[in-house]
PDB file of N, CA and C in Angstrom:
ATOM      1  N   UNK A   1     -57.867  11.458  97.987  1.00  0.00           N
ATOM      2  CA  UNK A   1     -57.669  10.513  99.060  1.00  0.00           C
ATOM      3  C   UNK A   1     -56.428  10.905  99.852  1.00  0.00           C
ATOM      4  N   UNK A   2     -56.337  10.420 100.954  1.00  0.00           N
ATOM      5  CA  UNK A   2     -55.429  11.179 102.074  1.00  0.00           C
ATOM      6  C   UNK A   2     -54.920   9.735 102.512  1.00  0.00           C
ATOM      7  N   UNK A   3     -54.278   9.678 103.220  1.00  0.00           N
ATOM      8  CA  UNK A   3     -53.457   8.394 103.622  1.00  0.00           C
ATOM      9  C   UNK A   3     -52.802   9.260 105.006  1.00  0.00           C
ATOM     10  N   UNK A   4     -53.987   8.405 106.568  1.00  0.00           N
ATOM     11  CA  UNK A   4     -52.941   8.955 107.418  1.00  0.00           C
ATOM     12  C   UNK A   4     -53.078   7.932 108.205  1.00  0.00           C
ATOM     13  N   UNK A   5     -51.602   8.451 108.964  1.00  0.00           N
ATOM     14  CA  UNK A   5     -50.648   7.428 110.201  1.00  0.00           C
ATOM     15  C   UNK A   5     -51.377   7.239 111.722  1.00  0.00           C
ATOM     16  N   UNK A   6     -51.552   6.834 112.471  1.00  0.00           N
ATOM     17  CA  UNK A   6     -51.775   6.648 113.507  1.00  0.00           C
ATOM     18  C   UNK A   6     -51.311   5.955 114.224  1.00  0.00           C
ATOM     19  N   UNK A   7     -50.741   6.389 115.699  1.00  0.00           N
ATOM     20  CA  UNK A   7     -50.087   5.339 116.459  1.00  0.00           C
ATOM     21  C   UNK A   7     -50.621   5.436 117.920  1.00  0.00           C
ATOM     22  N   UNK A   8     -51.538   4.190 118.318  1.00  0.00           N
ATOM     23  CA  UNK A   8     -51.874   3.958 119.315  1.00  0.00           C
ATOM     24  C   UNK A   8     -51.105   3.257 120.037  1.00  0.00           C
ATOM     25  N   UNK A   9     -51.160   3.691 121.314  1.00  0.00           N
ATOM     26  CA  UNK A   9     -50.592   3.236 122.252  1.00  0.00           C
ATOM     27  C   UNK A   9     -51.446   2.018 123.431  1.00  0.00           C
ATOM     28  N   UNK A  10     -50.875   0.958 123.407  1.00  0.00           N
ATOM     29  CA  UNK A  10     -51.493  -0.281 123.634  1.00  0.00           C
ATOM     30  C   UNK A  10     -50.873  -0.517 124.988  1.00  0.00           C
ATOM     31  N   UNK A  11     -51.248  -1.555 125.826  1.00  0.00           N
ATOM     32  CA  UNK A  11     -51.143  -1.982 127.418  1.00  0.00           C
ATOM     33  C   UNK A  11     -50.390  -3.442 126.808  1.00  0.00           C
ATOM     34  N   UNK A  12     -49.717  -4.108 126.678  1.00  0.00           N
ATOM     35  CA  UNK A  12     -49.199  -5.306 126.614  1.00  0.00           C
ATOM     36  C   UNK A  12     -48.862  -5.924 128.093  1.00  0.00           C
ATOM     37  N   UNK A  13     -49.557  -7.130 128.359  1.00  0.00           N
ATOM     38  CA  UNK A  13     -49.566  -8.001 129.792  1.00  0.00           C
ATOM     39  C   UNK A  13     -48.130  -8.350 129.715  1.00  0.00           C
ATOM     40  N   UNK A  14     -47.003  -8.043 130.444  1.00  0.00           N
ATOM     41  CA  UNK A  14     -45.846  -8.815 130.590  1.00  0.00           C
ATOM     42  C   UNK A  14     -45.748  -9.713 131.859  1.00  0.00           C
ATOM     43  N   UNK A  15     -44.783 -10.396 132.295  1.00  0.00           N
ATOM     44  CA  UNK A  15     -44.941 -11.329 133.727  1.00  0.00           C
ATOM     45  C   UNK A  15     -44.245 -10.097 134.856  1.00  0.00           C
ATOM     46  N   UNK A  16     -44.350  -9.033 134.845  1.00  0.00           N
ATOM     47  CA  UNK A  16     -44.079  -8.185 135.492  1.00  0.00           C
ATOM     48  C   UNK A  16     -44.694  -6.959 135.271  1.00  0.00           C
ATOM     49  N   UNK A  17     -46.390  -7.356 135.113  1.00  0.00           N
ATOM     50  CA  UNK A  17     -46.967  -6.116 134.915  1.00  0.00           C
ATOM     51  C   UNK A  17     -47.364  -5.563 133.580  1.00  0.00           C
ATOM     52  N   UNK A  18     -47.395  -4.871 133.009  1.00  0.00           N
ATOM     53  CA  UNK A  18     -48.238  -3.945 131.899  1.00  0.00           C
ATOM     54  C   UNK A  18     -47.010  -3.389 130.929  1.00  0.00           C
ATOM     55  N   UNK A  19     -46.563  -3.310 130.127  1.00  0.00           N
ATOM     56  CA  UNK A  19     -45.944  -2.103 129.243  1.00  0.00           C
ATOM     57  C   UNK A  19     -46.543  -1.868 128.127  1.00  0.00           C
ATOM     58  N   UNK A  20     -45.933  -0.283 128.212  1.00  0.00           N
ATOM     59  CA  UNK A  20     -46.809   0.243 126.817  1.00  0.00           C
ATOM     60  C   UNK A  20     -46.200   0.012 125.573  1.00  0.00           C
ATOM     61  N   UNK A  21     -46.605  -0.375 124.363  1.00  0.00           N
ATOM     62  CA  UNK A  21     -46.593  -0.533 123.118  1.00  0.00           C
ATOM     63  C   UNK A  21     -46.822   0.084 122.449  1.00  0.00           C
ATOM     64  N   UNK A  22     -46.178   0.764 121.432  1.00  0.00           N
ATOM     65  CA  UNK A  22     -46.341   1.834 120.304  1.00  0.00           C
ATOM     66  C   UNK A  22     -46.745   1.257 119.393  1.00  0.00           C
ATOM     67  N   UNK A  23     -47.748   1.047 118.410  1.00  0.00           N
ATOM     68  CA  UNK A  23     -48.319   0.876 117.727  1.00  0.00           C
ATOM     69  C   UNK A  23     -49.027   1.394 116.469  1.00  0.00           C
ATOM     70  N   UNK A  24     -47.915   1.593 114.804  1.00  0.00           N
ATOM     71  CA  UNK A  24     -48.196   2.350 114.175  1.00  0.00           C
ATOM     72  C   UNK A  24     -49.264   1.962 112.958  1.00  0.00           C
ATOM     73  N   UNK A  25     -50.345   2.557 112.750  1.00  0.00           N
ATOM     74  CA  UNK A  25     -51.337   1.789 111.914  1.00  0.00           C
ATOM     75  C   UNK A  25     -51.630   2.872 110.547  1.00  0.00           C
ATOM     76  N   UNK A  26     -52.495   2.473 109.383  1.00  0.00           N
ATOM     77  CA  UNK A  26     -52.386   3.675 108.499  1.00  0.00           C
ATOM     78  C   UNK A  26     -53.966   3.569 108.159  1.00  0.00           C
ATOM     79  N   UNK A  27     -54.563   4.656 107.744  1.00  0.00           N
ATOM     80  CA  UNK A  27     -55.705   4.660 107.466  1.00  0.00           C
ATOM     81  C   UNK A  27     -55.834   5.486 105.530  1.00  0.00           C
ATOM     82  N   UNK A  28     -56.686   4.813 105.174  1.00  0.00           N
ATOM     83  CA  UNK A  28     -56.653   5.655 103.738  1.00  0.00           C
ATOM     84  C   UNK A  28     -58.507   6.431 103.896  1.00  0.00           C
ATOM     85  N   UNK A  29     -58.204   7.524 103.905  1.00  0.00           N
ATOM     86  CA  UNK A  29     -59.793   8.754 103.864  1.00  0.00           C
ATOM     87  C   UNK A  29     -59.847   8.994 102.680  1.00  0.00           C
ATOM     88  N   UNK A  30     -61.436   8.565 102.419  1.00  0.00           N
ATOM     89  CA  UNK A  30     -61.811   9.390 101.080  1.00  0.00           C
ATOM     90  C   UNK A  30     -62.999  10.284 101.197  1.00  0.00           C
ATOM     91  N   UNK A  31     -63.731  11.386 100.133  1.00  0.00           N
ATOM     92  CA  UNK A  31     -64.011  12.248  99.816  1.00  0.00           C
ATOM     93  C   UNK A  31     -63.917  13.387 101.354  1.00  0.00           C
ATOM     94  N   UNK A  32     -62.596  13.765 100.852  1.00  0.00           N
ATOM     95  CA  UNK A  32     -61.758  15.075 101.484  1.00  0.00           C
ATOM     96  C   UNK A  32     -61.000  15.463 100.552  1.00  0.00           C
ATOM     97  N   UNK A  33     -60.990  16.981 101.038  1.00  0.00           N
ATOM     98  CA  UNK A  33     -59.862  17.544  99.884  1.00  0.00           C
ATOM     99  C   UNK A  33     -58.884  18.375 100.606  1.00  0.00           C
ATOM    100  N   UNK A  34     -58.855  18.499 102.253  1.00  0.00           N
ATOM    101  CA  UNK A  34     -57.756  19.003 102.540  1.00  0.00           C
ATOM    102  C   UNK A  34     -57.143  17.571 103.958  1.00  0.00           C
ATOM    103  N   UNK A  35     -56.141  17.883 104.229  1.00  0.00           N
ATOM    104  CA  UNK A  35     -55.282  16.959 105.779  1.00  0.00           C
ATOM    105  C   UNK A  35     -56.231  17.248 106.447  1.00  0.00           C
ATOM    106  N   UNK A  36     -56.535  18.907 106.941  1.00  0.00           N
ATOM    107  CA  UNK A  36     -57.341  18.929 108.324  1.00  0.00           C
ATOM    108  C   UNK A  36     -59.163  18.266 108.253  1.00  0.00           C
ATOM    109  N   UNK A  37     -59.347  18.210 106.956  1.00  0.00           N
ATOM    110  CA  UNK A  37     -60.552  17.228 106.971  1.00  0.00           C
ATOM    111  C   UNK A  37     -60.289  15.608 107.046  1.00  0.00           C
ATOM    112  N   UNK A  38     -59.531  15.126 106.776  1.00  0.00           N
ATOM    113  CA  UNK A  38     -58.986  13.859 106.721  1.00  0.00           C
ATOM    114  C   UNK A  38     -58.610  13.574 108.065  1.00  0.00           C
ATOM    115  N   UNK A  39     -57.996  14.325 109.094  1.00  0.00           N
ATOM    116  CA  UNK A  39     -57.445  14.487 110.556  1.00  0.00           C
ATOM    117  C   UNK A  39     -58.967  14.015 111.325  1.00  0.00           C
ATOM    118  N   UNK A  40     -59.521  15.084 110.858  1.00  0.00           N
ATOM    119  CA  UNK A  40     -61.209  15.574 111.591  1.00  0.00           C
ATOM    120  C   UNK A  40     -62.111  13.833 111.420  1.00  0.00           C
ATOM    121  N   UNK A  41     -61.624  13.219 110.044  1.00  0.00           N
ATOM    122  CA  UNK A  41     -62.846  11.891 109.838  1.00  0.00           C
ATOM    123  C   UNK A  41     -61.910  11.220 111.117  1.00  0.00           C
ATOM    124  N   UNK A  42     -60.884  10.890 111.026  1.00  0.00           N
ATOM    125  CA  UNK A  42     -59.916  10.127 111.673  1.00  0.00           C
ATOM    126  C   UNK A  42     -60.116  10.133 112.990  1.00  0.00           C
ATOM    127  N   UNK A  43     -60.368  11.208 113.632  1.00  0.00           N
ATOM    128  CA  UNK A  43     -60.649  11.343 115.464  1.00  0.00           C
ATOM    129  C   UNK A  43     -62.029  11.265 115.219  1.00  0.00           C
ATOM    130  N   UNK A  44     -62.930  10.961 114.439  1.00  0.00           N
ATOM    131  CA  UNK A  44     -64.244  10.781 114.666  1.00  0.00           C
ATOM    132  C   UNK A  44     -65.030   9.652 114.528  1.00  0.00           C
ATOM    133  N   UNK A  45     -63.662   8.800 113.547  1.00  0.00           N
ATOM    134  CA  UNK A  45     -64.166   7.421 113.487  1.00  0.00           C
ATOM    135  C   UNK A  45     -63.193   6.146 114.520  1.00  0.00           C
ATOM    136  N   UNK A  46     -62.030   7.378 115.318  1.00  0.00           N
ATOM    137  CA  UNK A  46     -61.487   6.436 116.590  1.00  0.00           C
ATOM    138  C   UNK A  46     -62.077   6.656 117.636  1.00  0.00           C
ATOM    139  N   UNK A  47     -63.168   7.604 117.970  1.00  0.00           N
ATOM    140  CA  UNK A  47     -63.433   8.384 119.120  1.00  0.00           C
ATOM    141  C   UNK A  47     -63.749   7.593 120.178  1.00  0.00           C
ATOM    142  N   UNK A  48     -64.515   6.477 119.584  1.00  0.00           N
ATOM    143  CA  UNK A  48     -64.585   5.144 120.878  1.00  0.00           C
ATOM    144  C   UNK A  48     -63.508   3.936 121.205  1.00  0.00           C
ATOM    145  N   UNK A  49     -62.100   4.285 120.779  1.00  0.00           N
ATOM    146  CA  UNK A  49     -60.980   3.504 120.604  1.00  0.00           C
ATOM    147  C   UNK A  49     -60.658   3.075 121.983  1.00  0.00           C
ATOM    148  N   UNK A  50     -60.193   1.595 122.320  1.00  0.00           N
ATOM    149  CA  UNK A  50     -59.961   1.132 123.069  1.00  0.00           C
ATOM    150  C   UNK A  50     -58.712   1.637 123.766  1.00  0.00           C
ATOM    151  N   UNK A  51     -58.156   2.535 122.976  1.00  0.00           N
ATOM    152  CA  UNK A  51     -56.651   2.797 123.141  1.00  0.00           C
ATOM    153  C   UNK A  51     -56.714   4.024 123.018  1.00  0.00           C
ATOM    154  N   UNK A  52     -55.647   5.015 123.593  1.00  0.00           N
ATOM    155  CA  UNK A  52     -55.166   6.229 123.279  1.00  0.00           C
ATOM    156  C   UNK A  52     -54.261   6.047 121.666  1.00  0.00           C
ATOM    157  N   UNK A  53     -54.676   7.455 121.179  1.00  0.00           N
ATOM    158  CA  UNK A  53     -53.909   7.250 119.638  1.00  0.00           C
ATOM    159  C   UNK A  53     -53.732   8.664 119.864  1.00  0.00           C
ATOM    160  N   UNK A  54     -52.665   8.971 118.353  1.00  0.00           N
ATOM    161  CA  UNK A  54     -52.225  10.392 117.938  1.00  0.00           C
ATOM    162  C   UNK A  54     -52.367  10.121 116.901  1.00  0.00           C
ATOM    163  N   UNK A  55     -52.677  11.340 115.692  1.00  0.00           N
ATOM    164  CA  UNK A  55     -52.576  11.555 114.663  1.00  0.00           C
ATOM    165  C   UNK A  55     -51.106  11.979 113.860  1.00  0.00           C
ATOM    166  N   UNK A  56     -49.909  11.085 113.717  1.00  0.00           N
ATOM    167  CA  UNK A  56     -48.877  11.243 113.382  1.00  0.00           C
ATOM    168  C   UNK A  56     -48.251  11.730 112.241  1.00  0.00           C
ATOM    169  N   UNK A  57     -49.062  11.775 111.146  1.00  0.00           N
ATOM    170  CA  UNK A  57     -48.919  12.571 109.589  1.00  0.00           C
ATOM    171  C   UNK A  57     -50.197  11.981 108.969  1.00  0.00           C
ATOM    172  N   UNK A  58     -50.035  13.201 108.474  1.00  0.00           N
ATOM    173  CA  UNK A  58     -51.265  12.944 106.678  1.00  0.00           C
ATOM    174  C   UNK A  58     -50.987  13.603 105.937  1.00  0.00           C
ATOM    175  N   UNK A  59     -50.893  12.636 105.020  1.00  0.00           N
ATOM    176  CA  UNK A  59     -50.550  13.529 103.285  1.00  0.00           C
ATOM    177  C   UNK A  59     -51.519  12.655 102.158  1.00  0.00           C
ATOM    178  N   UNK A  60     -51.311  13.345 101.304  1.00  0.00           N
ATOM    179  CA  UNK A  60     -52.009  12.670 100.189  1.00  0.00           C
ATOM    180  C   UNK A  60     -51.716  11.725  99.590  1.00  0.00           C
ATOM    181  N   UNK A  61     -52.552  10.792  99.233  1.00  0.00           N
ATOM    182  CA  UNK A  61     -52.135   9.716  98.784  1.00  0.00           C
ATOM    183  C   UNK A  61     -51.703   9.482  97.635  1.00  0.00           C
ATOM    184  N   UNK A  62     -50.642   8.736  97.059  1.00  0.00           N
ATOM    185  CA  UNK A  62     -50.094   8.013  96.004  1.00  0.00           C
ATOM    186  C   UNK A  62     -51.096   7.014  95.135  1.00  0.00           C
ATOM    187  N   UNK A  63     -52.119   6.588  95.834  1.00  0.00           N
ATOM    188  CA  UNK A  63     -52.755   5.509  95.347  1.00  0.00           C
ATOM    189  C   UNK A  63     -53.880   6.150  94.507  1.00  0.00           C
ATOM    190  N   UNK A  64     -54.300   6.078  93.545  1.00  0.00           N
ATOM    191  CA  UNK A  64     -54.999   6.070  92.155  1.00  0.00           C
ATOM    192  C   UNK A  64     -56.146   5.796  92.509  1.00  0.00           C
ATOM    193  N   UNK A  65     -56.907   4.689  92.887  1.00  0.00           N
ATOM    194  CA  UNK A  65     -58.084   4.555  93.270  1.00  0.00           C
ATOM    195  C   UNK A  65     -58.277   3.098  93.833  1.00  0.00           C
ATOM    196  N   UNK A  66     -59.741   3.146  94.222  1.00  0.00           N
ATOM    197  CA  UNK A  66     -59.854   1.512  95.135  1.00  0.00           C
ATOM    198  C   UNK A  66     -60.997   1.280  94.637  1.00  0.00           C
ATOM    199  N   UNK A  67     -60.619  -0.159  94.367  1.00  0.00           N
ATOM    200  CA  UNK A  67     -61.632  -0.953  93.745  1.00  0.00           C
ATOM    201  C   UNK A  67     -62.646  -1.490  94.391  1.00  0.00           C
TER     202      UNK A  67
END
């Protein structure tokens, strides 16, 4: 399992217009065994995202398993 970061960038309505919002979120991928496959599920399951995102790190995960 892989554990990666993502930070989309969001439009927030202010009373003077629009600003952008950084927005950091985490995703946990399973059956992968390297980052660049874990990267690859990640832009394929945001690909219709309301928002622009980046892929900010992936590493492997700490977590043991999910129930």
């Amino acid at each position: 399992m892989f554990e990666v970061n993502v930070i989309f960038i969001e439009e927030i309505a202010t009373k003077n217009g629009y600003k952008e919002k950084k927005v950091r979120r985490s995703y946990l991928v399973t059956d992968c065994d390297t980052v660049s496959v874990a990267e690859s599920k990640i832009y394929e399951y945001l690909k219709d995202s309301a928002f622009p995102f980046e892929v900010k790190l992936a590493k492997e995960s700490k977590i043991v398993g999910v129930v």
